[in-house]
Each structure stands twice: as structure tokens, then as C-alpha cells.
Protein backbone atom coordinates (compact mmCIF):
# COMPACT_ATOMS: atom_id res chain seq x y z
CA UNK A 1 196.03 53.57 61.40
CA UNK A 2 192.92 55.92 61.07
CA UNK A 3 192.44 57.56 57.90
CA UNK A 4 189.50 60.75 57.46
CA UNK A 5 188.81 61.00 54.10
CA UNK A 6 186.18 64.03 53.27
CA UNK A 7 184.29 65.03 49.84
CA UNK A 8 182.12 67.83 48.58
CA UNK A 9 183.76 70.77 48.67
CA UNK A 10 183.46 73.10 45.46
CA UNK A 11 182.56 76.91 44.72
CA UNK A 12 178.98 77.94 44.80
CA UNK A 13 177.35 81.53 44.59
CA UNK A 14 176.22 83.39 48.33
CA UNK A 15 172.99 81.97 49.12
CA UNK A 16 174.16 78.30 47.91
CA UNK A 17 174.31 75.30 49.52
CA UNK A 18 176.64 72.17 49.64
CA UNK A 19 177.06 69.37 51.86
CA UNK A 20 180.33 68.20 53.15
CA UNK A 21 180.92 64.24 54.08
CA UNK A 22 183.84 62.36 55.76
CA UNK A 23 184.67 58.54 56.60
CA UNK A 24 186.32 57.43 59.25
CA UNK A 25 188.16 53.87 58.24
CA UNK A 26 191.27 51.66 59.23
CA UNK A 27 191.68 50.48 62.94
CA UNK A 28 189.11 51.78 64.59
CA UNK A 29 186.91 50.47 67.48
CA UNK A 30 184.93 53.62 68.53
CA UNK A 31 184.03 57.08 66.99
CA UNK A 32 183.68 59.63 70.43
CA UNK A 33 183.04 63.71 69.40
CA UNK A 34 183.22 63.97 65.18
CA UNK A 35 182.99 67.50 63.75
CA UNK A 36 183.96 70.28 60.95
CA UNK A 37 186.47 72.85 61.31
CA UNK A 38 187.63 75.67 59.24
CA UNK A 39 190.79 77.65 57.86
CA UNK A 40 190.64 81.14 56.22
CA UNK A 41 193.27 82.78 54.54
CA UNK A 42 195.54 84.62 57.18
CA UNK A 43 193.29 83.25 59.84
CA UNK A 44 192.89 80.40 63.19
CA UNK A 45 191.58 77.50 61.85
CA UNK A 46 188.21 77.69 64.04
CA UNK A 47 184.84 74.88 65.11
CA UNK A 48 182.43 75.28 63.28
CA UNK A 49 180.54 72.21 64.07
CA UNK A 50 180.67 69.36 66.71
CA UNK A 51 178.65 66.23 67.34
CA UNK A 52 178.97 63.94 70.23
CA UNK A 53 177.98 59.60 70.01
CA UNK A 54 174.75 60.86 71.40
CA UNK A 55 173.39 63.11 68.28
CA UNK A 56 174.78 65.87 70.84
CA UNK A 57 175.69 69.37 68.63
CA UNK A 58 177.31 72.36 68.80
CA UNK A 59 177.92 75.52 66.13
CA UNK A 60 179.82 78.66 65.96
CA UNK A 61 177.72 81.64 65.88
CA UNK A 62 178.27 82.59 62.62
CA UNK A 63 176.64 79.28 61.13
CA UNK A 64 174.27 78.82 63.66
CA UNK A 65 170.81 78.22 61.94
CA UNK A 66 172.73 78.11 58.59
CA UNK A 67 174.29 74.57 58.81
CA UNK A 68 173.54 71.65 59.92
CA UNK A 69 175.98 68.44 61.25
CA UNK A 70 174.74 64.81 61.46
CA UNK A 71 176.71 61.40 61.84
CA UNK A 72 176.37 57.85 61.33
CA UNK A 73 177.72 55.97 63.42
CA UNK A 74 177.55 52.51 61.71
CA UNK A 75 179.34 53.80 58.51
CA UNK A 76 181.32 55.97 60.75
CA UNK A 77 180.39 58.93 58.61
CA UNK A 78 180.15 62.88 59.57
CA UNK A 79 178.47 65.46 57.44
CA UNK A 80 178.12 68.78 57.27
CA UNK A 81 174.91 70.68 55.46
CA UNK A 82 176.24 74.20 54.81
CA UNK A 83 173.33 76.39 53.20
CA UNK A 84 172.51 80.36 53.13
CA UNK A 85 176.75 79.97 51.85
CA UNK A 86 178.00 83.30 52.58
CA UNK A 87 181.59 85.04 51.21
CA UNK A 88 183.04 84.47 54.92
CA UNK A 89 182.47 81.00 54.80
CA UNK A 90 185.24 80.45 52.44
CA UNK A 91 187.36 78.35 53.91
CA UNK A 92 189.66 74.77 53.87
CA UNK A 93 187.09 73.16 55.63
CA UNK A 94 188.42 69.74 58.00
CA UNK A 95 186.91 67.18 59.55
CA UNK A 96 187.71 65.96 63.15
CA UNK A 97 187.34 62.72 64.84
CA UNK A 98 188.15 61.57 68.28
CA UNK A 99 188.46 57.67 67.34
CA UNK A 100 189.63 54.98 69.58
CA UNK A 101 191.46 52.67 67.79
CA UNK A 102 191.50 48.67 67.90
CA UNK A 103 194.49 49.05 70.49
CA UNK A 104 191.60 50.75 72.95
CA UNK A 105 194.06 53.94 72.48
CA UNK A 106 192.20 57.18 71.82
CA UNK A 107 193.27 60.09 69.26
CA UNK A 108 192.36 62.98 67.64
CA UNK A 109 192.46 62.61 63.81
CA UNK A 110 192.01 64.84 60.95
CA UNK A 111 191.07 65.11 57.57
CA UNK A 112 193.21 66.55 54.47
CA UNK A 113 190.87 69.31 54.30
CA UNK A 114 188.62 70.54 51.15
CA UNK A 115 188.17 73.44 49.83
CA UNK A 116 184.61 75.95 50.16
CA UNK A 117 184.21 78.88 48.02
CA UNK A 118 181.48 80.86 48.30
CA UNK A 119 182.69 84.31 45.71
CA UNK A 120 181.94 88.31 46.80
């Protein structure tokens, strides 16, 4: 079993910052693409960030410039460094990992999600 665990979410006035972390632990042999995604009220949960093995990334438009995703691959760690914190980035945010467990299987596993308010 893989387990995602993430920490840092919280409420923060527009213009804020916080940083979001997740670990990756249980049976796992590899860590492929890790990344953040997000859920809005009455809204498609939707990428906002991805990072490849390499240090490869990708953003959405709306946070492009604005946040920042790194990893760690030893501690099998993902992070997210969300500043400029806008009202429409209030969100469950998740983390992602494509992990390929002990078994040489490969999944798609996901966090329990935490929480980002950023008040009008």
C-alpha cells in the first residue's frame, strides 16, 4: 500500500503565501510524475501543477508565475509554493503521485486533500 499524506493548508489574506507538502510512503519502489491538483466548490477538480523524475514542470495558466512545485526524490516529497494567493485559488487542494510499487506495478495515488482559503 501507498499512502499520500499532505500538510499546510490554512486561510491566508489575497496577496499571501503558503506552501503545501506531501509524502509519499508504504511500498513503494519508484516515484514517476508527482503534482498538485485542485477542487472548487461546484467545480472539475483541475492541474495545477506537475513535476516529472527529471525536475520537469508544468502549471495551469492561472498560477503560472505565482507558484512554484519542487520534489525530492529521496524523501519522496512534493511541494507546492503558492504565493500572490488570490480569492480563486480557494480550493481542496490534492496531491498526485504516479508510484510504482515494490510489486514493479504502477498506480496513480492521491492524497486526502487540504483545504486553501484565500477570503474576497
Amino acid at each position: 500500500q501507498v499512502q499520500l499524506v499532505e500538510s499546510g493548508g490554512g486561510l491566508v489574506q489575497a496577496g499571501g503565501s503558503l506552501r503545501l507538502s506531501c509524502a509519499a510512503s508504504g511500498s513503494i519502489f519508484s516515484i514517476n510524475a508527482m503534482g498538485w491538483h485542485r477542487q472548487a466548490p461546484g467545480k472539475q477538480r483541475e492541474l495545477v501543477a506537475g513535476i516529472s523524475r527529471g525536475g520537469s514542470t508544468n502549471y495551469a495558466d492561472s498560477v503560472e508565475g505565482r507558484f512554484t512545485v519542487s520534489r525530492d526524490n529521496a524523501k519522496n516529497t512534493v511541494s507546492l509554493q503558492m504565493n500572490s494567493l488570490k480569492p480563486e485559488d480557494t480550493a481542496v487542494y490534492y496531491c498526485n503521485a504516479e508510484v510504482v510499487n515494490t510489486a514493479r506495478a504502477l498506480a496513480s495515488y492521491w492524497g486526502q486533500g487540504t483545504q486553501v482559503t484565500v477570503p474576497s
